[in-house]
Protein backbone atom coordinates (compact mmCIF):
# COMPACT_ATOMS: atom_id res chain seq x y z
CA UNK A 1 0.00 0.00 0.00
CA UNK A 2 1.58 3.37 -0.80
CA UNK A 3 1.97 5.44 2.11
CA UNK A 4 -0.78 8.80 1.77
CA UNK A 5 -3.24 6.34 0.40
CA UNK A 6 -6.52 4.81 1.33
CA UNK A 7 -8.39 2.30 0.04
CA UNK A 8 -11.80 1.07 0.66
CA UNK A 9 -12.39 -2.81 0.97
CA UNK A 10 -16.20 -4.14 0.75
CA UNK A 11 -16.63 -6.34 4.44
CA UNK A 12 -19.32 -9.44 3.76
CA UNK A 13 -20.52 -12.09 6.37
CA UNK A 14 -21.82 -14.25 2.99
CA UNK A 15 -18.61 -16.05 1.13
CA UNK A 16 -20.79 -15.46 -2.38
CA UNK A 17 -19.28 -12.70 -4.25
CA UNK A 18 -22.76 -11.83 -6.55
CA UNK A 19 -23.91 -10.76 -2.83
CA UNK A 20 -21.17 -8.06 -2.68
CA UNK A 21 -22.24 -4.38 -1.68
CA UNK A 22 -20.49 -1.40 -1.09
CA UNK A 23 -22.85 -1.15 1.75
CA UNK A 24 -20.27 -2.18 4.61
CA UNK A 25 -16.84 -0.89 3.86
CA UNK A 26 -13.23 -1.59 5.80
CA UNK A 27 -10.93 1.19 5.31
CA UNK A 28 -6.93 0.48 4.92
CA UNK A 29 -5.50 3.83 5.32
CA UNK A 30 -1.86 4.40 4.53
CA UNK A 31 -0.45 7.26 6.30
CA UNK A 32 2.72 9.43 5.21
CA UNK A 33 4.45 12.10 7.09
CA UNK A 34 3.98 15.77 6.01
CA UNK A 35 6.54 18.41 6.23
CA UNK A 36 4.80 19.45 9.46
CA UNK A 37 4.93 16.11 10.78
CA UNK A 38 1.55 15.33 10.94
CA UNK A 39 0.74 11.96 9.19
CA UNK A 40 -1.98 12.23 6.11
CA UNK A 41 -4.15 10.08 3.52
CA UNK A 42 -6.17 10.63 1.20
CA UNK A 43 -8.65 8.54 -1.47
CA UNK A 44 -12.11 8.01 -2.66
CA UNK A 45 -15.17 5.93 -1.91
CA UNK A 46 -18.05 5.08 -4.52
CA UNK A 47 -21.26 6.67 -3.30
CA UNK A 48 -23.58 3.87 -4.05
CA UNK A 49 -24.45 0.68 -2.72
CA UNK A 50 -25.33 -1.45 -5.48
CA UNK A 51 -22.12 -2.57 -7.44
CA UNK A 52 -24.21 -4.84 -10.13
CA UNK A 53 -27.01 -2.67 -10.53
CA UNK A 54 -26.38 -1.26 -14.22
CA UNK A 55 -29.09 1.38 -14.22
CA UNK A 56 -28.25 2.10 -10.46
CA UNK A 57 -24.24 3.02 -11.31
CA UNK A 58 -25.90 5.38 -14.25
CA UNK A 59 -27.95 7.28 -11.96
CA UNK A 60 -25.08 8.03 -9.41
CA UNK A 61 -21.89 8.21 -11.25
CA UNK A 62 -22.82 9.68 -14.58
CA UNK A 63 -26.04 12.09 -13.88
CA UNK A 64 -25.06 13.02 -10.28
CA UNK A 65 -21.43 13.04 -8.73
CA UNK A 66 -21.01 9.11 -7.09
CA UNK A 67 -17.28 10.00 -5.59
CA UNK A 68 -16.70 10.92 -1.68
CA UNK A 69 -13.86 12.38 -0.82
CA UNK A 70 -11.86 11.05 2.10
CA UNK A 71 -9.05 12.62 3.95
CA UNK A 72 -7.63 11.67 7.37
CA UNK A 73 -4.66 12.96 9.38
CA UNK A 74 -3.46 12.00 12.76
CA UNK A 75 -1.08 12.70 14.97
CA UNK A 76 0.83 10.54 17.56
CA UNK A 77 1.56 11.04 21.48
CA UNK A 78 3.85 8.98 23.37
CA UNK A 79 4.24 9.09 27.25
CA UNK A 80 3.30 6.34 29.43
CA UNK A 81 1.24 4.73 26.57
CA UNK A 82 1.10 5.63 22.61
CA UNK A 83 -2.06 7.91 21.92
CA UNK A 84 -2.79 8.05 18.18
CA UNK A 85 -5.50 10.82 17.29
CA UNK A 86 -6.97 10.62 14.00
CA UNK A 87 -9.56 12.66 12.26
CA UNK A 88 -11.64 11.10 9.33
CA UNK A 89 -13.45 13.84 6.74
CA UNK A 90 -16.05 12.82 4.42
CA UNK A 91 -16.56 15.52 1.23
CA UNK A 92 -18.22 15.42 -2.18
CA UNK A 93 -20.50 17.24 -4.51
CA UNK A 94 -23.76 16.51 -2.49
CA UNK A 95 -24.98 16.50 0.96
CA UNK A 96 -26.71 13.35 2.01
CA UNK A 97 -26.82 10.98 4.32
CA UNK A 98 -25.89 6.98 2.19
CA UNK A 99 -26.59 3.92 3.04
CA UNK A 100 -23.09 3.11 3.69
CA UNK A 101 -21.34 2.39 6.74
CA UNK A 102 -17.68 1.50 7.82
CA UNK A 103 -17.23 -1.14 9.95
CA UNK A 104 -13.68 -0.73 10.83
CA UNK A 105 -10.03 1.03 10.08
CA UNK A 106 -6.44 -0.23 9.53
CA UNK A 107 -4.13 1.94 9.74
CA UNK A 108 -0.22 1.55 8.12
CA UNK A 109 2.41 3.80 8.83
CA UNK A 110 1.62 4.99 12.31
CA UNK A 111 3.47 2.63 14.24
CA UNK A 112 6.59 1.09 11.97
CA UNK A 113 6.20 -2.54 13.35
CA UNK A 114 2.65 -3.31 13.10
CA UNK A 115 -0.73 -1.98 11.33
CA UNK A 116 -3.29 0.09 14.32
CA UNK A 117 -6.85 -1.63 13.67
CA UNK A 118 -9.81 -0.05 15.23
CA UNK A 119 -13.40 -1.49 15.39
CA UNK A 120 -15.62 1.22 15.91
CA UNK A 121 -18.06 -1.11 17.70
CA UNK A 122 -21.45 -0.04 15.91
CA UNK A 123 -20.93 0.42 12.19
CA UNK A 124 -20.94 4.27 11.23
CA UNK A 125 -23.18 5.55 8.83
CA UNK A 126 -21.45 7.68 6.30
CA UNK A 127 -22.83 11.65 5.90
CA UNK A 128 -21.22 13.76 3.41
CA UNK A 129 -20.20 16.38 4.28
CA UNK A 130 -19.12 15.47 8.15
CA UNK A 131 -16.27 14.56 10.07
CA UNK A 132 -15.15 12.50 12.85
CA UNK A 133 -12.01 11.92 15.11
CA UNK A 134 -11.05 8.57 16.81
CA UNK A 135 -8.09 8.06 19.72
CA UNK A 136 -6.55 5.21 20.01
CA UNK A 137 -4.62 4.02 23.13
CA UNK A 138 -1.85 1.54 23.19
């Protein structure tokens, strides 16, 4: 994965690949270091659910805008424990709410001997445009 990257993966529960959605998403976010030594990503998520929906891709790709923008940056802390603070922002050419959500995060880069997972629990429902920021404690 190359660092300042991130990359969307579809997460299914059924091992059939014509059930596959865009509905439940894993992000795989590849940080780099910036000249002000924050660490930043950035990439794109379709805005639709239904990959195999012809007439469905039409509609929100080619009539409307179907591309969210994602950025995150995050810093990291280290005292007694390693705090990672990371802030996820959602853009694009509409404001909606989708019926997306993101299940979980990897992140690469952050620590140099191992990826940071985080589960956020519930899945969160992806809003354009919005924002959200997750710490991490290690």
């Amino acid at each position: 994965m190359k660092g300042g990257s991130i990359i969307s993966r579809a997460s299914s529960s059924n091992s059939e690949v014509s059930n596959l959605t865009n509905s439940n998403l894993i992000l795989h976010i590849g940080f780099e270091k910036n000249s002000s030594g924050y660490y930043v990503a950035e990439g794109k998520i379709l805005g639709f659910t239904d990959l195999y929906n012809d007439s469905a891709m039409f509609q929100s790709c080619f009539v409307s805008k179907c591309l969210i923008n994602v950025k995150a940056e995050a810093s990291v802390k280290t005292t007694t424990q390693t705090h990672y603070e990371i802030k996820l922002s959602f853009s694009g050419d509409t404001a909606e709410t989708l019926d997306i959500y993101i299940t979980s995060a990897q992140f690469y880069g952050l620590n140099s001997t191992k990826c940071v997972s985080f589960n956020l629990g519930t899945s969160y429902q992806l809003k354009v445009p919005n924002s959200f920021t997750m710490n991490i404690y290690e």
